[in-house]
N, C-alpha and C. Protein backbone atom coordinates (compact mmCIF):
# COMPACT_ATOMS: atom_id res chain seq x y z
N UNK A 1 52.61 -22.79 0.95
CA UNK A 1 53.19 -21.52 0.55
C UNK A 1 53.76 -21.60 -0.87
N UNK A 2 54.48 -22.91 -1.11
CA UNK A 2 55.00 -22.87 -2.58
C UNK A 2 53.80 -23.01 -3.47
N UNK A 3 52.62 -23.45 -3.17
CA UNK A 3 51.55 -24.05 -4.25
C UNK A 3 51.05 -22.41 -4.45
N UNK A 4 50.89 -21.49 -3.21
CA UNK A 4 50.06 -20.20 -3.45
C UNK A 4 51.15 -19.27 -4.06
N UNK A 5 52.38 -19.33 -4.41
CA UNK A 5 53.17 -18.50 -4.90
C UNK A 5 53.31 -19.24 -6.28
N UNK A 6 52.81 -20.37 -6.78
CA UNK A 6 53.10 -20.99 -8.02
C UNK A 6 51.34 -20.51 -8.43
N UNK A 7 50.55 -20.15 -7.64
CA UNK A 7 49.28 -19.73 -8.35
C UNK A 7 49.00 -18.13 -8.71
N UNK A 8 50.12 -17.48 -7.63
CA UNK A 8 49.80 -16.45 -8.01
C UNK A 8 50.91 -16.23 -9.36
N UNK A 9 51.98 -16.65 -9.56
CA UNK A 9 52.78 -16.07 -10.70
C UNK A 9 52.42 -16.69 -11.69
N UNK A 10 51.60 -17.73 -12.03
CA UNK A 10 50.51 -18.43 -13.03
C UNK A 10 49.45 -17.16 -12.98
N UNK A 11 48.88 -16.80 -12.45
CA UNK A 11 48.18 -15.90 -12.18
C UNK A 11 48.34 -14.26 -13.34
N UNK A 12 49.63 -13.84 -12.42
CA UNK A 12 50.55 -12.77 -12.89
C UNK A 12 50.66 -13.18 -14.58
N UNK A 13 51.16 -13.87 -14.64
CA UNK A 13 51.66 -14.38 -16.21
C UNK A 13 50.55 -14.06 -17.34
N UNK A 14 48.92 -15.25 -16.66
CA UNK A 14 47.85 -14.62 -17.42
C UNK A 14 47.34 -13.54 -17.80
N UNK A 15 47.87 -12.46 -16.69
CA UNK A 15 46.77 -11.48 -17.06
C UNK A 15 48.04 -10.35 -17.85
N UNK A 16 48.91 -10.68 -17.43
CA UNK A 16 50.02 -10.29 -18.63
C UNK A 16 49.84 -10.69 -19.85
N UNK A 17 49.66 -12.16 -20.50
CA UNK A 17 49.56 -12.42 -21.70
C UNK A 17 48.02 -12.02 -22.12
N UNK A 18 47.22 -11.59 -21.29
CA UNK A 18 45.75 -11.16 -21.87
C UNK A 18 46.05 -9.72 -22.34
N UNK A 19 46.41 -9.05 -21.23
CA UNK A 19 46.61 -7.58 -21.74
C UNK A 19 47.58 -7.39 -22.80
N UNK A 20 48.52 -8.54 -23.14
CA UNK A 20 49.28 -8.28 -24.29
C UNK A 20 48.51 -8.34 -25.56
N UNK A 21 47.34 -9.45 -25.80
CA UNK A 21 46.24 -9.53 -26.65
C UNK A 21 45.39 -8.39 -27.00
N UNK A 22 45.19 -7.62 -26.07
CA UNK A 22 44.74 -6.01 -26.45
C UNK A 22 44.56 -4.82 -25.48
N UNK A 23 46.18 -4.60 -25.35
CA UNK A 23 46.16 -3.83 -24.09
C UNK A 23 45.45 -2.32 -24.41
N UNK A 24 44.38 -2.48 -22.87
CA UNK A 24 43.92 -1.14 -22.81
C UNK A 24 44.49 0.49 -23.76
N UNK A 25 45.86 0.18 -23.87
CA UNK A 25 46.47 1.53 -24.19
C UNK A 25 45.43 1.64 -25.76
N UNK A 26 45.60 0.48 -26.60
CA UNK A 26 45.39 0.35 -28.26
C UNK A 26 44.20 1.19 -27.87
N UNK A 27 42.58 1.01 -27.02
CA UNK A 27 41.42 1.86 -27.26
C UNK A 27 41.48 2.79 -26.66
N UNK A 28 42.16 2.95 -25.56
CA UNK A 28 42.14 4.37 -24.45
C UNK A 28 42.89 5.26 -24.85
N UNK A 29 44.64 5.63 -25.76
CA UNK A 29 45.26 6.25 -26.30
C UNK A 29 46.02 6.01 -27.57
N UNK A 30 45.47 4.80 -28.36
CA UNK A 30 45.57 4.61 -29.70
C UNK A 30 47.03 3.89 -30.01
N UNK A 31 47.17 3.89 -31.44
CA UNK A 31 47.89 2.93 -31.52
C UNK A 31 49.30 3.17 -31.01
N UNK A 32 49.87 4.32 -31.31
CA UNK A 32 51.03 4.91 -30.54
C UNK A 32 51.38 4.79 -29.61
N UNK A 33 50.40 4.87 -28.57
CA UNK A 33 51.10 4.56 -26.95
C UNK A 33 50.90 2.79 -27.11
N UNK A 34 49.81 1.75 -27.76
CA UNK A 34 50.52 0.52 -27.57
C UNK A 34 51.40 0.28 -27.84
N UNK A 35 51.91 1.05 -29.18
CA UNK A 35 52.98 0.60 -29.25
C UNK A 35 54.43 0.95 -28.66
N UNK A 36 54.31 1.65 -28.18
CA UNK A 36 55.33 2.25 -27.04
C UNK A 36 55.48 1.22 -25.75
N UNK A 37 54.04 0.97 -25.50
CA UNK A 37 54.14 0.03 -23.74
C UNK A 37 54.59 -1.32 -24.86
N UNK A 38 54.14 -1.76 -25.41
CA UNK A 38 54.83 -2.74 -26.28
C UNK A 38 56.18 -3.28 -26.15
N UNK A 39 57.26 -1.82 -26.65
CA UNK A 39 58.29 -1.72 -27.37
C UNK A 39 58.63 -1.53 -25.90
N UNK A 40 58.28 -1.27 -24.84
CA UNK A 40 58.96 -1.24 -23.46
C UNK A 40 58.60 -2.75 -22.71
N UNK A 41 57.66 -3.54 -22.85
CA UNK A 41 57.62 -4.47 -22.48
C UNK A 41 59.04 -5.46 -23.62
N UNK A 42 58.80 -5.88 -24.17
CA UNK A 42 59.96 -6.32 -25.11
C UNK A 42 61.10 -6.44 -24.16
N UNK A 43 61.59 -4.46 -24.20
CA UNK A 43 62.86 -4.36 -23.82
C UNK A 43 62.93 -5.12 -22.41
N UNK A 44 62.28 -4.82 -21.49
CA UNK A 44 62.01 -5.46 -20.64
C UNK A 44 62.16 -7.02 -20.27
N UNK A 45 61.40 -7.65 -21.21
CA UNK A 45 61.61 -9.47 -20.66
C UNK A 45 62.74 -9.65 -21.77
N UNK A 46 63.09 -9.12 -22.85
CA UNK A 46 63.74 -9.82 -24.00
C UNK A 46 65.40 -8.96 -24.31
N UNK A 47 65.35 -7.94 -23.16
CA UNK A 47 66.29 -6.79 -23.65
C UNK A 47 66.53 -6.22 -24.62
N UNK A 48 65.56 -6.24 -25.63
CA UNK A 48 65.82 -5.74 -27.24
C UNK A 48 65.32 -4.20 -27.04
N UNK A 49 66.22 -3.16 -27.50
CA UNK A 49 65.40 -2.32 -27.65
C UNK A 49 64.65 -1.67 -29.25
N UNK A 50 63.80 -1.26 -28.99
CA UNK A 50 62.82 -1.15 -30.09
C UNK A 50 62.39 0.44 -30.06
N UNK A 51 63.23 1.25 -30.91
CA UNK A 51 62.73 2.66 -31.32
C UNK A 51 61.31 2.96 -31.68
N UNK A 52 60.72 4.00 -31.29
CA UNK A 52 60.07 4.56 -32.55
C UNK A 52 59.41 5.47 -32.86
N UNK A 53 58.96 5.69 -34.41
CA UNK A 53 59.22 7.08 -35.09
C UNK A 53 57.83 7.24 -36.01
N UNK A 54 57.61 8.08 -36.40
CA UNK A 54 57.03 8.63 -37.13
C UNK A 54 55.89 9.75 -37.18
N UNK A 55 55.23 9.87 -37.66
CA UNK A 55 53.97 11.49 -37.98
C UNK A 55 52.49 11.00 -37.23
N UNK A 56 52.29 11.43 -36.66
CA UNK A 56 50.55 11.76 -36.87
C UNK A 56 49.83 12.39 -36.81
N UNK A 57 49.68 12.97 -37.44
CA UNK A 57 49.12 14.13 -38.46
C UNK A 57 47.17 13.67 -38.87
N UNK A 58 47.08 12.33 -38.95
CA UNK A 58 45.87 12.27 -39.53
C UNK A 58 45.26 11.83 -38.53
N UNK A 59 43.53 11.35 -39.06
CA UNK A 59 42.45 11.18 -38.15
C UNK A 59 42.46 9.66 -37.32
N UNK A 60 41.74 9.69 -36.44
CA UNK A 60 42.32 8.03 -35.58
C UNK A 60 41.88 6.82 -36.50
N UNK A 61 43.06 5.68 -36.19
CA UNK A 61 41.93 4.67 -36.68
C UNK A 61 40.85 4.00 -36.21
N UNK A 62 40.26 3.16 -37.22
CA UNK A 62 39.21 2.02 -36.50
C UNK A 62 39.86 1.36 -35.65
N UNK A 63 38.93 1.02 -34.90
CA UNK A 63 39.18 -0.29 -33.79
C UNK A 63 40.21 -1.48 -34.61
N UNK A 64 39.01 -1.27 -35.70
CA UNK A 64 39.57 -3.07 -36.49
C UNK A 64 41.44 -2.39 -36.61
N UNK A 65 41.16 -1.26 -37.76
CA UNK A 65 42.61 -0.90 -38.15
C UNK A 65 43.87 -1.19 -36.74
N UNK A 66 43.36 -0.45 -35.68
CA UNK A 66 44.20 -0.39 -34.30
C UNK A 66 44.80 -1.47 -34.03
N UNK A 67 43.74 -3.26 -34.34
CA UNK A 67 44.09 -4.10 -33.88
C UNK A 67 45.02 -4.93 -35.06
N UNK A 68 44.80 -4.58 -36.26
CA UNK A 68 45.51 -5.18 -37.23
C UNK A 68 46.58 -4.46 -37.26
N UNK A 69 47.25 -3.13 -36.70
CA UNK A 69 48.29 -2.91 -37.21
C UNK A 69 48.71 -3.78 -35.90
N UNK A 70 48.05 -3.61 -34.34
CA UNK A 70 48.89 -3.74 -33.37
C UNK A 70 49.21 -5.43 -33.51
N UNK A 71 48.62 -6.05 -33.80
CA UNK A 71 48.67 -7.94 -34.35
C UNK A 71 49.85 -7.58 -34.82
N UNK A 72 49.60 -7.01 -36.25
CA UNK A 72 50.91 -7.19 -37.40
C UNK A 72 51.97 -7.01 -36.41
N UNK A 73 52.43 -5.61 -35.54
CA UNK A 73 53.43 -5.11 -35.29
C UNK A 73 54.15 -6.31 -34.07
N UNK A 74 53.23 -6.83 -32.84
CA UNK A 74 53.34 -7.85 -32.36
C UNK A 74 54.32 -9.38 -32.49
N UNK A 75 53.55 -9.96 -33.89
CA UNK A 75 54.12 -10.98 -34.76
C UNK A 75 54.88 -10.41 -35.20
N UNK A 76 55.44 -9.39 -36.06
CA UNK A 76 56.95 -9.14 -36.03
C UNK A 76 58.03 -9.12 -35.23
N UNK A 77 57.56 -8.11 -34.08
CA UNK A 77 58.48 -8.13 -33.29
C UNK A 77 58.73 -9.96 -32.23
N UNK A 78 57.39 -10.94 -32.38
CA UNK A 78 57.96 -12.21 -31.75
C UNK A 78 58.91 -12.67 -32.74
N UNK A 79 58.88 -12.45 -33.91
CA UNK A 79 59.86 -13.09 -35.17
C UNK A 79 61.01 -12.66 -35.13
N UNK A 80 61.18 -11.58 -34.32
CA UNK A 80 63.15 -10.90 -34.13
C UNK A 80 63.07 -11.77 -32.97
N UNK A 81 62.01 -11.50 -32.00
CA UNK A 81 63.23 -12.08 -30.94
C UNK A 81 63.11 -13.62 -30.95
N UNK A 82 61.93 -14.09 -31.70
CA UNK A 82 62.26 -15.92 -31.99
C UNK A 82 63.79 -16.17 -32.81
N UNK A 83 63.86 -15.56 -33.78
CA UNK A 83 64.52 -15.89 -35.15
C UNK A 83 65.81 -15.08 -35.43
N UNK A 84 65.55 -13.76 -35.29
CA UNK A 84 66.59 -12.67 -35.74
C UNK A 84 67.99 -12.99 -35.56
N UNK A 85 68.02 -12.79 -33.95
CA UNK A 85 69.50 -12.66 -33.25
C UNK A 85 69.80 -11.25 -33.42
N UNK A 86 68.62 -10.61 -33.33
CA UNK A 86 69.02 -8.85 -33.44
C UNK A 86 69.22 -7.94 -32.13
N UNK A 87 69.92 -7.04 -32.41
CA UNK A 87 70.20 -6.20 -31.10
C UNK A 87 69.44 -4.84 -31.13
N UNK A 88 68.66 -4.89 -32.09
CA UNK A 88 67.64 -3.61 -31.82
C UNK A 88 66.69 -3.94 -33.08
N UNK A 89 65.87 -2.81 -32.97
CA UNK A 89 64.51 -2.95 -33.92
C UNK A 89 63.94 -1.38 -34.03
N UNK A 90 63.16 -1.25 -34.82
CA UNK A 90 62.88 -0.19 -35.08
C UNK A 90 61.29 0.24 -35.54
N UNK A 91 60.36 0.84 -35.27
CA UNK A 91 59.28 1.28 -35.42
C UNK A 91 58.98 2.31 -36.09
N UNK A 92 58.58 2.26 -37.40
CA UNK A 92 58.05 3.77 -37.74
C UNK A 92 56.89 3.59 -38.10
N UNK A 93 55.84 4.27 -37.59
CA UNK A 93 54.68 4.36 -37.72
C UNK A 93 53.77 5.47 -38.00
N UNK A 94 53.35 5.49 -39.62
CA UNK A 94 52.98 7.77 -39.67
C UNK A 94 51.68 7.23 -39.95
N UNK A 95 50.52 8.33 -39.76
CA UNK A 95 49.05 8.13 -39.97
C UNK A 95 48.46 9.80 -40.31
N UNK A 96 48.66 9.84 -41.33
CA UNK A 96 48.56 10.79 -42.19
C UNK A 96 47.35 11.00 -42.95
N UNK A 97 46.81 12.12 -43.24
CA UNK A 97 45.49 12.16 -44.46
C UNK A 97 45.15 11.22 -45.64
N UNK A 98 46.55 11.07 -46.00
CA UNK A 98 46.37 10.30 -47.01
C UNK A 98 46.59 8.88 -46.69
N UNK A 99 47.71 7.98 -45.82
CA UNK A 99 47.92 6.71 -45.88
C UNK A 99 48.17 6.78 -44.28
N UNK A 100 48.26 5.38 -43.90
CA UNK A 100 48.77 4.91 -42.67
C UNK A 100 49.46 3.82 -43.06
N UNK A 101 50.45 3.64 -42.58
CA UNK A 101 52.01 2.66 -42.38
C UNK A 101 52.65 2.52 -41.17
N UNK A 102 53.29 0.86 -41.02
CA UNK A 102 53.84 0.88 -40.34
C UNK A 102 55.16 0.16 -40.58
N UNK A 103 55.96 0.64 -40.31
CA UNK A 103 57.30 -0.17 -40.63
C UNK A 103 58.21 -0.66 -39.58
N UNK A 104 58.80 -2.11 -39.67
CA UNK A 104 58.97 -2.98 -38.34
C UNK A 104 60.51 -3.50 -38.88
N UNK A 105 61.39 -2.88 -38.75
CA UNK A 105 62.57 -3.35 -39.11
C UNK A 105 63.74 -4.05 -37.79
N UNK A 106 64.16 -4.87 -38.76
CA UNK A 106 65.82 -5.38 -37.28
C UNK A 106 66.76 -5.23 -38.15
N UNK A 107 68.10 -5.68 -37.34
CA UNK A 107 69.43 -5.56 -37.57
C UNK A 107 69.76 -6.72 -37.40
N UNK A 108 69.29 -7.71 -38.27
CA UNK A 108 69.33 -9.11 -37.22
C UNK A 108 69.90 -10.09 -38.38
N UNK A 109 69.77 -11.45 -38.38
CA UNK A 109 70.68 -12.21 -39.58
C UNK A 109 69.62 -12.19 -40.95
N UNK A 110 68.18 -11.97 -40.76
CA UNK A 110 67.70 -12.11 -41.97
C UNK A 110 67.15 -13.32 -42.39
N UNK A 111 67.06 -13.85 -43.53
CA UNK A 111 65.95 -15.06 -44.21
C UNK A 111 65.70 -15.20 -45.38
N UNK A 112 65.45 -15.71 -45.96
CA UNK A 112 64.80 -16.42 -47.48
C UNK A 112 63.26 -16.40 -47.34
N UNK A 113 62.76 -14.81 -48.15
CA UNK A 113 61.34 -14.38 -47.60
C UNK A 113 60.78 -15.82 -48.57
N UNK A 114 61.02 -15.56 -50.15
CA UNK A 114 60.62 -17.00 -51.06
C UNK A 114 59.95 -18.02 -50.01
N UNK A 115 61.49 -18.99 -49.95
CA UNK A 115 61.17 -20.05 -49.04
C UNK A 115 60.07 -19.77 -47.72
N UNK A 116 60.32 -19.07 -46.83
CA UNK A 116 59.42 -18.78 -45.79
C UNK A 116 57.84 -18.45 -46.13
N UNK A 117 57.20 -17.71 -47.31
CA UNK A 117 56.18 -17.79 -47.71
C UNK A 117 55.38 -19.17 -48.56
N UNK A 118 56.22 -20.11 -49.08
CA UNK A 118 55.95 -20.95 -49.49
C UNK A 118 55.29 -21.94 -48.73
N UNK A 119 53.65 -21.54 -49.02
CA UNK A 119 52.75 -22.83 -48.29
C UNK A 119 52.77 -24.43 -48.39
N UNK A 120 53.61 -24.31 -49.58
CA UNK A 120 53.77 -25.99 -49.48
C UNK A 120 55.15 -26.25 -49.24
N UNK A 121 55.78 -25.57 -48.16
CA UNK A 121 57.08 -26.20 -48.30
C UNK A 121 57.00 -26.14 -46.18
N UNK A 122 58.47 -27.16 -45.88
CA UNK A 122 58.32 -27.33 -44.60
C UNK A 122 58.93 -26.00 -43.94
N UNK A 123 59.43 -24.98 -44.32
CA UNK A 123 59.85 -23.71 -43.92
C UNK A 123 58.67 -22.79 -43.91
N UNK A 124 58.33 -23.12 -44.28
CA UNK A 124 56.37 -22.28 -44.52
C UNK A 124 56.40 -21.59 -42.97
N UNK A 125 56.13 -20.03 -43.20
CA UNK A 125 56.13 -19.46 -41.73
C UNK A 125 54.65 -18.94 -41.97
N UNK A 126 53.79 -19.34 -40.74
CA UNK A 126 52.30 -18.80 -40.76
C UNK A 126 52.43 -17.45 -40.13
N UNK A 127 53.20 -17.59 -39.37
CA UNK A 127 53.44 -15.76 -39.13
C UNK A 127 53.20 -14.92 -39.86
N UNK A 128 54.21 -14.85 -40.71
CA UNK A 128 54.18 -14.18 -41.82
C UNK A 128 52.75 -14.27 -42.99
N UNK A 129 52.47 -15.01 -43.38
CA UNK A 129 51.58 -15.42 -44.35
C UNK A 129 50.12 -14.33 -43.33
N UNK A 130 49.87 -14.90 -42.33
CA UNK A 130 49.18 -14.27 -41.22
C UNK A 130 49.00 -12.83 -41.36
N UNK A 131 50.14 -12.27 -41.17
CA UNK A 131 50.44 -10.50 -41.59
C UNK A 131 49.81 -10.14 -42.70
N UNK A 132 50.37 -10.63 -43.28
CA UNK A 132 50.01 -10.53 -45.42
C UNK A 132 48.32 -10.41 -45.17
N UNK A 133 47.68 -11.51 -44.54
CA UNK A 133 46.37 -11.80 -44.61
C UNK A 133 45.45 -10.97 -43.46
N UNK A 134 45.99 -10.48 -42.61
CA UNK A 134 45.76 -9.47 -41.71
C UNK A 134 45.16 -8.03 -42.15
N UNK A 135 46.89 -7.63 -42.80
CA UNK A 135 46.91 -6.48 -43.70
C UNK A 135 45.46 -5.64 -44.68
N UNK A 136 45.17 -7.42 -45.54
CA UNK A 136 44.40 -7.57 -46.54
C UNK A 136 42.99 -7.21 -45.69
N UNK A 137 42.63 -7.79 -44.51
CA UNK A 137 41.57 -7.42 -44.30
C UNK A 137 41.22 -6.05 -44.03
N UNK A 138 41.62 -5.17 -44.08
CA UNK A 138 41.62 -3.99 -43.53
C UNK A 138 41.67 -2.82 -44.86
N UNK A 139 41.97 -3.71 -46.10
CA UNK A 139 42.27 -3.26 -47.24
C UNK A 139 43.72 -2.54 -47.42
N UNK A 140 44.30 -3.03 -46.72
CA UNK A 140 46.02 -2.61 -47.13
C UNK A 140 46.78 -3.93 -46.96
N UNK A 141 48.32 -3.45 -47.58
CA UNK A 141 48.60 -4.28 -47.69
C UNK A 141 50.21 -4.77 -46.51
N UNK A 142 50.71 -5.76 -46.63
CA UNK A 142 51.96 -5.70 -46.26
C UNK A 142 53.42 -7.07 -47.30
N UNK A 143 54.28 -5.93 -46.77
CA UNK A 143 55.19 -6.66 -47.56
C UNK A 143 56.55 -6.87 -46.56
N UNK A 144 57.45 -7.95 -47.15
CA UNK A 144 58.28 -9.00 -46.27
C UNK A 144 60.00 -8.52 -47.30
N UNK A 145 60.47 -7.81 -46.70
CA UNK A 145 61.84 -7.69 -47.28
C UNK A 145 62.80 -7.72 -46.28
N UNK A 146 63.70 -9.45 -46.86
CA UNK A 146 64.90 -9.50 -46.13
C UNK A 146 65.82 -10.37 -47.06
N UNK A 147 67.01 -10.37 -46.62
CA UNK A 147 67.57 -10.88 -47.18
C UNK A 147 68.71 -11.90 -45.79
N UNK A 148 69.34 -13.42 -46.29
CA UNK A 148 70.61 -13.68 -44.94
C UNK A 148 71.45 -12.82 -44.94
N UNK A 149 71.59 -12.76 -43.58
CA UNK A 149 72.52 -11.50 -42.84
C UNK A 149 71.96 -10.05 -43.37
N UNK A 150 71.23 -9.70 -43.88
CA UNK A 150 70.88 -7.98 -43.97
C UNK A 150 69.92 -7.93 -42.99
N UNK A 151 69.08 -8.55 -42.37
CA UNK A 151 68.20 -8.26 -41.35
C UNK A 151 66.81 -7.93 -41.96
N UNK A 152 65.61 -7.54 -41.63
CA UNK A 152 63.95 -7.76 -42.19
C UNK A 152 63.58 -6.54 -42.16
N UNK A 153 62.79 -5.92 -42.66
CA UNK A 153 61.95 -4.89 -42.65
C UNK A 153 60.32 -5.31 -43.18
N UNK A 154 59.61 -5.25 -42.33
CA UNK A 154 58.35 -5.75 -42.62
C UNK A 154 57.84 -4.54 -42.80
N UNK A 155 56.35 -4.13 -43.63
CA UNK A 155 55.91 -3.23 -43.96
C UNK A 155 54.19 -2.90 -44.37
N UNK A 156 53.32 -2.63 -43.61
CA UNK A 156 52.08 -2.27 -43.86
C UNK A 156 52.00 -0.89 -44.65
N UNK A 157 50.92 -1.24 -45.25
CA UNK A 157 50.32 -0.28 -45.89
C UNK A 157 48.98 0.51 -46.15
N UNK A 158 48.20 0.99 -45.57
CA UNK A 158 46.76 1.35 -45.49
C UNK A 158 46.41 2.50 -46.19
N UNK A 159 46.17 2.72 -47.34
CA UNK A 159 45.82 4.22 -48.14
C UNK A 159 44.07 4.44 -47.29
N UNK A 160 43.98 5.92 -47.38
CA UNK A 160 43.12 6.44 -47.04
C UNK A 160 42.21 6.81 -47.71
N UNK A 161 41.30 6.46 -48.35
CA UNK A 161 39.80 7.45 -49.33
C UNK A 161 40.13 8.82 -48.66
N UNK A 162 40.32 9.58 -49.62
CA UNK A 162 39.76 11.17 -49.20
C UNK A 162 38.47 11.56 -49.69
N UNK A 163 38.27 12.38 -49.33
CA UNK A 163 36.70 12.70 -49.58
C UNK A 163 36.84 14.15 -50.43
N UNK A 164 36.73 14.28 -51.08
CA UNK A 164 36.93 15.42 -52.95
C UNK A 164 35.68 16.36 -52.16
C-alpha cells in the first residue's frame, strides 16, 4: 500500500510538471489564460500571489511567440520564488496592433543585474541570460531591471510589422 501510494504521487507530480511545460491552456485559450492557471498554480504550492493586467486588443500569437513569452514568464516567476523573498508579483501583459509585452515584476530584495549576467563570473545566472536569448529568438527583446532591496521587473518586448 505504501509502495502504490508512493507511485501514484510520483505519478501525480509528473504529469503536473509536464503540463507545467506546456499546459493545454497556452494552445486551447492563449497566452492569457496560461498565464492565469500559472499565476494560480504558484499561489497555490508557493503562496505568492501574482496579479495580472493588461490589453488585448491585437491578433493571437504564434505558437513559437505563446511559448517564449510563457518560458520567459515561467523562469521569472521560479526566480521570485527561488531568490526574491517577495510577497507578491505582478503580470502585465498587452498584445496590441502594434507590440506585444510582457512585464514580470516583484516586491522582493532585488540583485546586481551586472554581476548576475556576467558569463564569466561564478554568480552568472543562466536563467536570466536564457530569457534575453529566448526573447531574441522570436525577434524581441527582454530586459533585467533591479536593483538590492528595490525588487526586479523583468521585461519582454515583441514589436509587430504592420502591414501599410
Amino acid at each position: 500500500q505504501h509502495l502504490e501510494k508512493m507511485a501514484v504521487a510520483g505519478i501525480s507530480e509528473m504529469q503536473r510538471l509536464v503540463s507545467g511545460l506546456h499546459p493545454p491552456q497556452l494552445d486551447d485559450l492563449g497566452l492569457r489564460a496560461a498565464l492565469r492557471w500559472y499565476a494560480n498554480e504558484v499561489k497555490t504550492l508557493y503562496n505568492l500571489p501574482i496579479s495580472i493586467n493588461g490589453l488585448e486588443t491585437g491578433p493571437q500569437l504564434t505558437a513559437e511567440e505563446r511559448i517564449v513569452f510563457f518560458r520567459i514568464a515561467q523562469e521569472a516567476v521560479t526566480n521570485i520564488v527561488r531568490h526574491a523573498c517577495a510577497t507578491q508579483a505582478t503580470m502585465i501583459h498587452n498584445n496590441t496592433e502594434h507590440y506585444v509585452s510582457l512585464a514580470v515584476e516583484d516586491n522582493g530584495q532585488g540583485f546586481d543585474v551586472e554581476a548576475a549576467l556576467r558569463k564569466d563570473s561564478k554568480q552568472a545566472n543562466w536563467g536570466l541570460l536564457g530569457m534575453i536569448e529566448r526573447a531574441g529568438l522570436v525577434g524581441g527583446n527582454c530586459t533585467i531591471n533591479s536593483q538590492p532591496g528595490k525588487g526586479t521587473k523583468i521585461e519582454i518586448y515583441l514589436p509587430r510589422e504592420t502591414v501599410k
